[in-house]
N, C-alpha and C. Protein backbone atom coordinates (compact mmCIF):
# COMPACT_ATOMS: atom_id res chain seq x y z
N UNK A 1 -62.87 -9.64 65.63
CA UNK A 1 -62.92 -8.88 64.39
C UNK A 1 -63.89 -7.72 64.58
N UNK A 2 -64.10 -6.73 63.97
CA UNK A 2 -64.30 -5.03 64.28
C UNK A 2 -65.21 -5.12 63.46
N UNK A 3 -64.87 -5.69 61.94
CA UNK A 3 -65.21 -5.18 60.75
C UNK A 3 -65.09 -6.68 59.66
N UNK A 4 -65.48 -6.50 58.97
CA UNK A 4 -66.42 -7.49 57.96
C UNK A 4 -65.25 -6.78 56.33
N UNK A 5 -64.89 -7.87 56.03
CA UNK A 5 -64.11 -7.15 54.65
C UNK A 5 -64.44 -8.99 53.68
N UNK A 6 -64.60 -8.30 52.40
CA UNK A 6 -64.54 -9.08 51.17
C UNK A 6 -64.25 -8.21 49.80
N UNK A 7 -64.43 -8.57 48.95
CA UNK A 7 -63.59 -8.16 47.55
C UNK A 7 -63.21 -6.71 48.02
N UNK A 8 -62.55 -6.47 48.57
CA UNK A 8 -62.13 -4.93 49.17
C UNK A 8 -63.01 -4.31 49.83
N UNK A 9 -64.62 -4.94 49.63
CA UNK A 9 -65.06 -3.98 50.63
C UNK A 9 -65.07 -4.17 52.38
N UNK A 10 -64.84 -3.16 53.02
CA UNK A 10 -65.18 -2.84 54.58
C UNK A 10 -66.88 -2.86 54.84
N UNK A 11 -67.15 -3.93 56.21
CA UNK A 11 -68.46 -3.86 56.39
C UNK A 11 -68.36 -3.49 58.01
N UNK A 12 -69.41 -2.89 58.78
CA UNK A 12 -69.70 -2.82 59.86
C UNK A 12 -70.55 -3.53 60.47
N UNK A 13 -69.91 -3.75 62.22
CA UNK A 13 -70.83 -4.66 63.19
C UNK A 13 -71.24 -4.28 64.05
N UNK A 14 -72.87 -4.40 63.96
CA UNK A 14 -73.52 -3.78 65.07
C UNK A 14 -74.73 -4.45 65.56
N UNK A 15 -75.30 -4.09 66.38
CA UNK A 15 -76.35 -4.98 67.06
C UNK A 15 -77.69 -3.71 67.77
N UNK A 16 -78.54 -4.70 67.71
CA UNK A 16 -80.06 -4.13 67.54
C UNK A 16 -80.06 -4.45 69.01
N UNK A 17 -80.45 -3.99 70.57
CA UNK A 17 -81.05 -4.56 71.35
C UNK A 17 -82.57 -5.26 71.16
N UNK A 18 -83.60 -3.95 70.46
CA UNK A 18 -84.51 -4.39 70.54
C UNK A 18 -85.26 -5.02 69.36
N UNK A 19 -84.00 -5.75 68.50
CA UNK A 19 -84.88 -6.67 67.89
C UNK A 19 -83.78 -7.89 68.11
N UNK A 20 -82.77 -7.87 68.89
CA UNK A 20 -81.89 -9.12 68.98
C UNK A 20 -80.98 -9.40 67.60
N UNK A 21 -80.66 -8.52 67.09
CA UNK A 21 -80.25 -8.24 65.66
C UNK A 21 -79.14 -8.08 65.47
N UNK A 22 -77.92 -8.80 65.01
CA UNK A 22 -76.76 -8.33 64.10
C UNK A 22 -77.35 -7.74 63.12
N UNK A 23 -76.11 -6.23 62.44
CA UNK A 23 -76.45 -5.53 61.15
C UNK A 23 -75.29 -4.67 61.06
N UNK A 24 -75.15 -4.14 59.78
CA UNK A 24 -74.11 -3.21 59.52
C UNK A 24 -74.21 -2.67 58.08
N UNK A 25 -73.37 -1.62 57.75
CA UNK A 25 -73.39 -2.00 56.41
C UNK A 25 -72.00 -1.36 55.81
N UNK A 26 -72.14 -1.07 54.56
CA UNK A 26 -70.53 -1.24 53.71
C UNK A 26 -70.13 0.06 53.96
N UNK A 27 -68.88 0.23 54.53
CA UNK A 27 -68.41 1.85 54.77
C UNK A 27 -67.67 2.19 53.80
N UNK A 28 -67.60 3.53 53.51
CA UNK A 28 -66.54 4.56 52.83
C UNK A 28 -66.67 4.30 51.29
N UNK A 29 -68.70 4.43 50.72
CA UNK A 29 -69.17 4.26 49.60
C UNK A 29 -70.15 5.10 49.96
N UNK A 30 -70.50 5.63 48.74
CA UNK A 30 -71.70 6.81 49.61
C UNK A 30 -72.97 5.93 48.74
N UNK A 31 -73.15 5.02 48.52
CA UNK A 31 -74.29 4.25 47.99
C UNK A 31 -74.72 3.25 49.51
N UNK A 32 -75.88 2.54 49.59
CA UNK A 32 -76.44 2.52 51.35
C UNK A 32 -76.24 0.92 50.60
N UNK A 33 -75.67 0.19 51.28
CA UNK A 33 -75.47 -1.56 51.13
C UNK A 33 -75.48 -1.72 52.98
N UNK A 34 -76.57 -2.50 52.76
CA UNK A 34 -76.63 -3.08 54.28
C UNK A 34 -77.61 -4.72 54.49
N UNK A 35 -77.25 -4.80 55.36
CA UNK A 35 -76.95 -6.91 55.57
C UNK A 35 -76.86 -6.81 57.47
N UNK A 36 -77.85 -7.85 57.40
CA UNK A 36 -78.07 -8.09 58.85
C UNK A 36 -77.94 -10.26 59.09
N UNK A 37 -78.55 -10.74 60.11
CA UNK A 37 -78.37 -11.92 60.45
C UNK A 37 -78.43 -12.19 61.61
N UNK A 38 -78.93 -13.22 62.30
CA UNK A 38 -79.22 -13.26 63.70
C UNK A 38 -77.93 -13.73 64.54
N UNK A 39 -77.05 -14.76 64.09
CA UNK A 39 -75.48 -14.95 64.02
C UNK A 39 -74.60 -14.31 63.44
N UNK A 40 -73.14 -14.37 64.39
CA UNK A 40 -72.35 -13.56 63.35
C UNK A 40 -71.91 -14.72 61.47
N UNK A 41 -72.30 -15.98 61.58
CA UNK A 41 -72.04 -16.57 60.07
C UNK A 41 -73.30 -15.66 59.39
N UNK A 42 -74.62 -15.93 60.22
CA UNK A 42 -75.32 -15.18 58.89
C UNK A 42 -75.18 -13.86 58.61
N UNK A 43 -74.26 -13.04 59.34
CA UNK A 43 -74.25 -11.74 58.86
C UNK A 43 -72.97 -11.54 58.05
N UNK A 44 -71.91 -12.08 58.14
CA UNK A 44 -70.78 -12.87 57.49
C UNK A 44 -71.91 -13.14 55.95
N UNK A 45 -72.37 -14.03 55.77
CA UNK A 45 -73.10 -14.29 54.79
C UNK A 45 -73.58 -13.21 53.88
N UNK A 46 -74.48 -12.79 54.89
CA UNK A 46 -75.18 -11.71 53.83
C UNK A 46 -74.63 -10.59 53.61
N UNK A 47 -73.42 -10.14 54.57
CA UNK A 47 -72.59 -8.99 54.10
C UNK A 47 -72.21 -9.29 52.42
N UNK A 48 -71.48 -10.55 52.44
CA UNK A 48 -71.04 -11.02 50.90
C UNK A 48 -71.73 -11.05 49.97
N UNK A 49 -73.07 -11.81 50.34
CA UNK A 49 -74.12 -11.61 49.38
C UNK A 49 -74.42 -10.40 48.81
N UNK A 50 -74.81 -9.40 49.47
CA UNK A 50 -74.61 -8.24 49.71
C UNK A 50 -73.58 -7.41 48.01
N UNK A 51 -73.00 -8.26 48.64
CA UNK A 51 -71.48 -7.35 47.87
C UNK A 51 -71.71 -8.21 46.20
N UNK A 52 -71.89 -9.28 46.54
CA UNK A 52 -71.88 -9.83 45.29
C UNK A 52 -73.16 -9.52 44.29
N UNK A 53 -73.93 -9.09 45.04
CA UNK A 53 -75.01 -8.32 44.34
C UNK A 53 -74.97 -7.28 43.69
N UNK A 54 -74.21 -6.60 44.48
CA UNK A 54 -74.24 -4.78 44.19
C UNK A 54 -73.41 -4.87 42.92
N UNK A 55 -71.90 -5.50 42.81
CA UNK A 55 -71.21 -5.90 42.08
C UNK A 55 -71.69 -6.56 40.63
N UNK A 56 -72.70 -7.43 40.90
CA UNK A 56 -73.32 -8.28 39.71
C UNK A 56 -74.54 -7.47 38.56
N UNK A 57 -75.02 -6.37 39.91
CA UNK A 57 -75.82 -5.41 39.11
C UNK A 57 -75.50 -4.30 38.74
N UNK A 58 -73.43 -3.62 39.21
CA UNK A 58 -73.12 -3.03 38.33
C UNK A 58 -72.94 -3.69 37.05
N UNK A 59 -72.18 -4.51 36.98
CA UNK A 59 -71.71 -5.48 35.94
C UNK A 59 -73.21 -5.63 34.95
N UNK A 60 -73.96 -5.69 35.08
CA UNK A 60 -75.19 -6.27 34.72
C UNK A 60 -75.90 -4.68 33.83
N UNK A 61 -75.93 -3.56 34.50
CA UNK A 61 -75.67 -2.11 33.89
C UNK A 61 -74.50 -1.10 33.54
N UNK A 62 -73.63 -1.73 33.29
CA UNK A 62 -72.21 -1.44 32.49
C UNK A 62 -72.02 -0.63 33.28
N UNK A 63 -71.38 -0.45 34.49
CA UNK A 63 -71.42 1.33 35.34
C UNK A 63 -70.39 0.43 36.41
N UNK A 64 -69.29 1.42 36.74
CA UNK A 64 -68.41 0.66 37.57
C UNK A 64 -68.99 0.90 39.12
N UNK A 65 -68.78 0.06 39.66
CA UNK A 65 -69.12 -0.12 41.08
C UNK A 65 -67.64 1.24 42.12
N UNK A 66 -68.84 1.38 43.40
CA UNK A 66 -67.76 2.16 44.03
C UNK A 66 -66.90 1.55 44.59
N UNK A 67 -65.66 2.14 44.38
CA UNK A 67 -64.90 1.65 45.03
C UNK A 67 -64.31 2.24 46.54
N UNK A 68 -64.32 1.46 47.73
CA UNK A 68 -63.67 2.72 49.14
C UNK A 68 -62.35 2.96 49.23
N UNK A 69 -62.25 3.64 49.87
CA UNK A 69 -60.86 3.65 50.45
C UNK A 69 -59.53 4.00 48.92
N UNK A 70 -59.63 4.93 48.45
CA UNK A 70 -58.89 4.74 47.04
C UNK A 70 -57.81 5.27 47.73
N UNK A 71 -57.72 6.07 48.51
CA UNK A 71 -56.26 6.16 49.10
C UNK A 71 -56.33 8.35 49.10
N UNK A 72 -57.11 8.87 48.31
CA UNK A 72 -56.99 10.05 48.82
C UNK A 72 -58.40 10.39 49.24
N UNK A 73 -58.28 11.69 49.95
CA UNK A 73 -59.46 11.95 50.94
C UNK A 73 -58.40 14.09 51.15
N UNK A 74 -60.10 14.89 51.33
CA UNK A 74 -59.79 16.36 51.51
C UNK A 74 -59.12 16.03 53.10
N UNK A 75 -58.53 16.66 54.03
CA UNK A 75 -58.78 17.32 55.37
C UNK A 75 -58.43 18.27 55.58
N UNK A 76 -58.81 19.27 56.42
CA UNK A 76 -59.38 20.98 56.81
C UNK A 76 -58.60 20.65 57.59
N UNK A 77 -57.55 21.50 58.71
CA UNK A 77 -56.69 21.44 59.34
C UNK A 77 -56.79 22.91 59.41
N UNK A 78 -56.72 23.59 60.85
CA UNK A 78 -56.45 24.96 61.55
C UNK A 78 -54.66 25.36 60.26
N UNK A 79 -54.97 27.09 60.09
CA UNK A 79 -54.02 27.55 58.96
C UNK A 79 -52.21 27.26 59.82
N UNK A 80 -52.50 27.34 61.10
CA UNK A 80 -51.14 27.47 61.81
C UNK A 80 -50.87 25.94 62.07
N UNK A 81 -51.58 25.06 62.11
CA UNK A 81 -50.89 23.91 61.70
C UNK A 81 -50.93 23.46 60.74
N UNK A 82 -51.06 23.86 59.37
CA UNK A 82 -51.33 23.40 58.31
C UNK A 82 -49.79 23.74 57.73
N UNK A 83 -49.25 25.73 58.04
CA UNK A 83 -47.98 26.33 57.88
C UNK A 83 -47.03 25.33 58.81
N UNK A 84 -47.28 24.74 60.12
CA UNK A 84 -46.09 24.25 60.89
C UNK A 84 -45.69 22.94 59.96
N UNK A 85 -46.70 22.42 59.59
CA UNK A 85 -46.63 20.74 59.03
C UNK A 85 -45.70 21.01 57.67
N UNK A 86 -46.29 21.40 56.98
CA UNK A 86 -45.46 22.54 55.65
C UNK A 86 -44.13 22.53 56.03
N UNK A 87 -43.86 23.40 56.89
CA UNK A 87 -42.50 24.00 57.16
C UNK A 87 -41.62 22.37 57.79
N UNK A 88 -42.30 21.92 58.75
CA UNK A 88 -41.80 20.55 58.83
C UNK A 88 -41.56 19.47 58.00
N UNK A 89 -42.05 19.21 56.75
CA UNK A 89 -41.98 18.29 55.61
C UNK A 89 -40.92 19.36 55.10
N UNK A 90 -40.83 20.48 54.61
CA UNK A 90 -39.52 21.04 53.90
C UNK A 90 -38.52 21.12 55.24
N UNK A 91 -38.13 20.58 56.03
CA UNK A 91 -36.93 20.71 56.89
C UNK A 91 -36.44 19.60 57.02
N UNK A 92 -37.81 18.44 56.97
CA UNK A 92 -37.16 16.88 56.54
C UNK A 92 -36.71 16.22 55.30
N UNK A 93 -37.29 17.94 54.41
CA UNK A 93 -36.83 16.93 52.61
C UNK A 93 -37.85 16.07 52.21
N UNK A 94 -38.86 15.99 52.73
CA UNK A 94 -40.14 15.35 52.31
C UNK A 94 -41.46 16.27 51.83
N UNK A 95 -42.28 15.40 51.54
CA UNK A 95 -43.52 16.12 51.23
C UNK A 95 -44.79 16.09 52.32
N UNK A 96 -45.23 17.29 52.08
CA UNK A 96 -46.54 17.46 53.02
C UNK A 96 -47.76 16.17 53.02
N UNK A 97 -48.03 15.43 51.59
CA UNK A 97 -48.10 14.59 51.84
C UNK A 97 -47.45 12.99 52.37
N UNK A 98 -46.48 12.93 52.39
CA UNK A 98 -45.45 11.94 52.85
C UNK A 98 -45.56 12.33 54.53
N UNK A 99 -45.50 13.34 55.06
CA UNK A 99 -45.93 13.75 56.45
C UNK A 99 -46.86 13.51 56.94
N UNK A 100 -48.00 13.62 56.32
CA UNK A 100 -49.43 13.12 56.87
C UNK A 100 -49.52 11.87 56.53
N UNK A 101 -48.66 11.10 55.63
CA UNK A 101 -49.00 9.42 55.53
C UNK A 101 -48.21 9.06 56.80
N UNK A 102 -47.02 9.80 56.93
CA UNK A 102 -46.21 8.91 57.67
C UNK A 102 -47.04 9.18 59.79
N UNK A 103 -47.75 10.37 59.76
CA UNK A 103 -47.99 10.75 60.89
C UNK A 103 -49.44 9.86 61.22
N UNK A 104 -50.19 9.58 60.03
CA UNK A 104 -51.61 8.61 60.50
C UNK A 104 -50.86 7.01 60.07
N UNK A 105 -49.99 6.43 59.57
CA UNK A 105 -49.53 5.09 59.72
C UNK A 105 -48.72 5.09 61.37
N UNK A 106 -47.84 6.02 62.09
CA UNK A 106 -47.77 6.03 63.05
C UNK A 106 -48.92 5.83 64.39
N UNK A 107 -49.81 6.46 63.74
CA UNK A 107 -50.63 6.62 64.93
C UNK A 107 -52.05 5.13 64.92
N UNK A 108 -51.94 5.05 63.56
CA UNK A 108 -52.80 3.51 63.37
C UNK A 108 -52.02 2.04 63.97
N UNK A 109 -50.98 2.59 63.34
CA UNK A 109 -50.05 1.85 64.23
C UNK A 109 -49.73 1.64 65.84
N UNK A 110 -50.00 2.75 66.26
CA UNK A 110 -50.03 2.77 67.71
C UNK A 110 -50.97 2.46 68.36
N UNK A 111 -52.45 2.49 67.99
CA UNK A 111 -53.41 2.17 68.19
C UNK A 111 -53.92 0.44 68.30
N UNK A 112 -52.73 0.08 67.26
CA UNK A 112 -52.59 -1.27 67.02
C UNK A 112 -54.03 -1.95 66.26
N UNK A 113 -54.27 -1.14 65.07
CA UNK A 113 -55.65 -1.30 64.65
C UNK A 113 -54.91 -2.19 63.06
């Protein structure tokens, strides 16, 4: 496993040489949630804890928690491939977005991630 996931959130795994340390923390939230453990159960652990915290003290100050990954995101792309991609989604009858979903599920896919 790569990555650490619970109530939707994505966590990261990484390791300290010089303190002998599992750690990571919650990606694609711009608020800092991070959880360490000397095993991967206790970092498993406290990732959740973690989450169930952040979660309990939105809940706890009426304010919705972030959520990652909602499904849109900006990207900057050079103007001459931005016009080729364009011109390619209107020659297939699709949309410029339907092109870029279908061209990064291809390639995640290929990656086999």
């Amino acid at each position: 496993m790569k990555y650490l996931d619970y109530e939707g959130y994505t966590g990261s795994i990484e390791y300290s040489t010089e303190d002998n340390l599992l750690f990571g923390k919650v990606i694609g939230i711009k608020g800092l949630l991070s959880y360490e453990g000397e095993t991967g159960k206790e970092l498993e652990e406290d990732f959740k804890s973690v989450i169930d915290e952040y979660l309990a003290d939105c809940k706890s100050k009426e304010i919705v928690p972030e959520r990652p990954f909602k499904g849109s995101f900006n990207v900057r792309i050079p103007a001459k491939l931005h016009r080729k991609a364009a011109l390619l989604a209107m020659e297939t009858k699709t949309s410029l977005n339907n092109l870029v979903t279908e061209s990064i599920r291809s390639r995640v896919m290929k990656e086999n991630f």
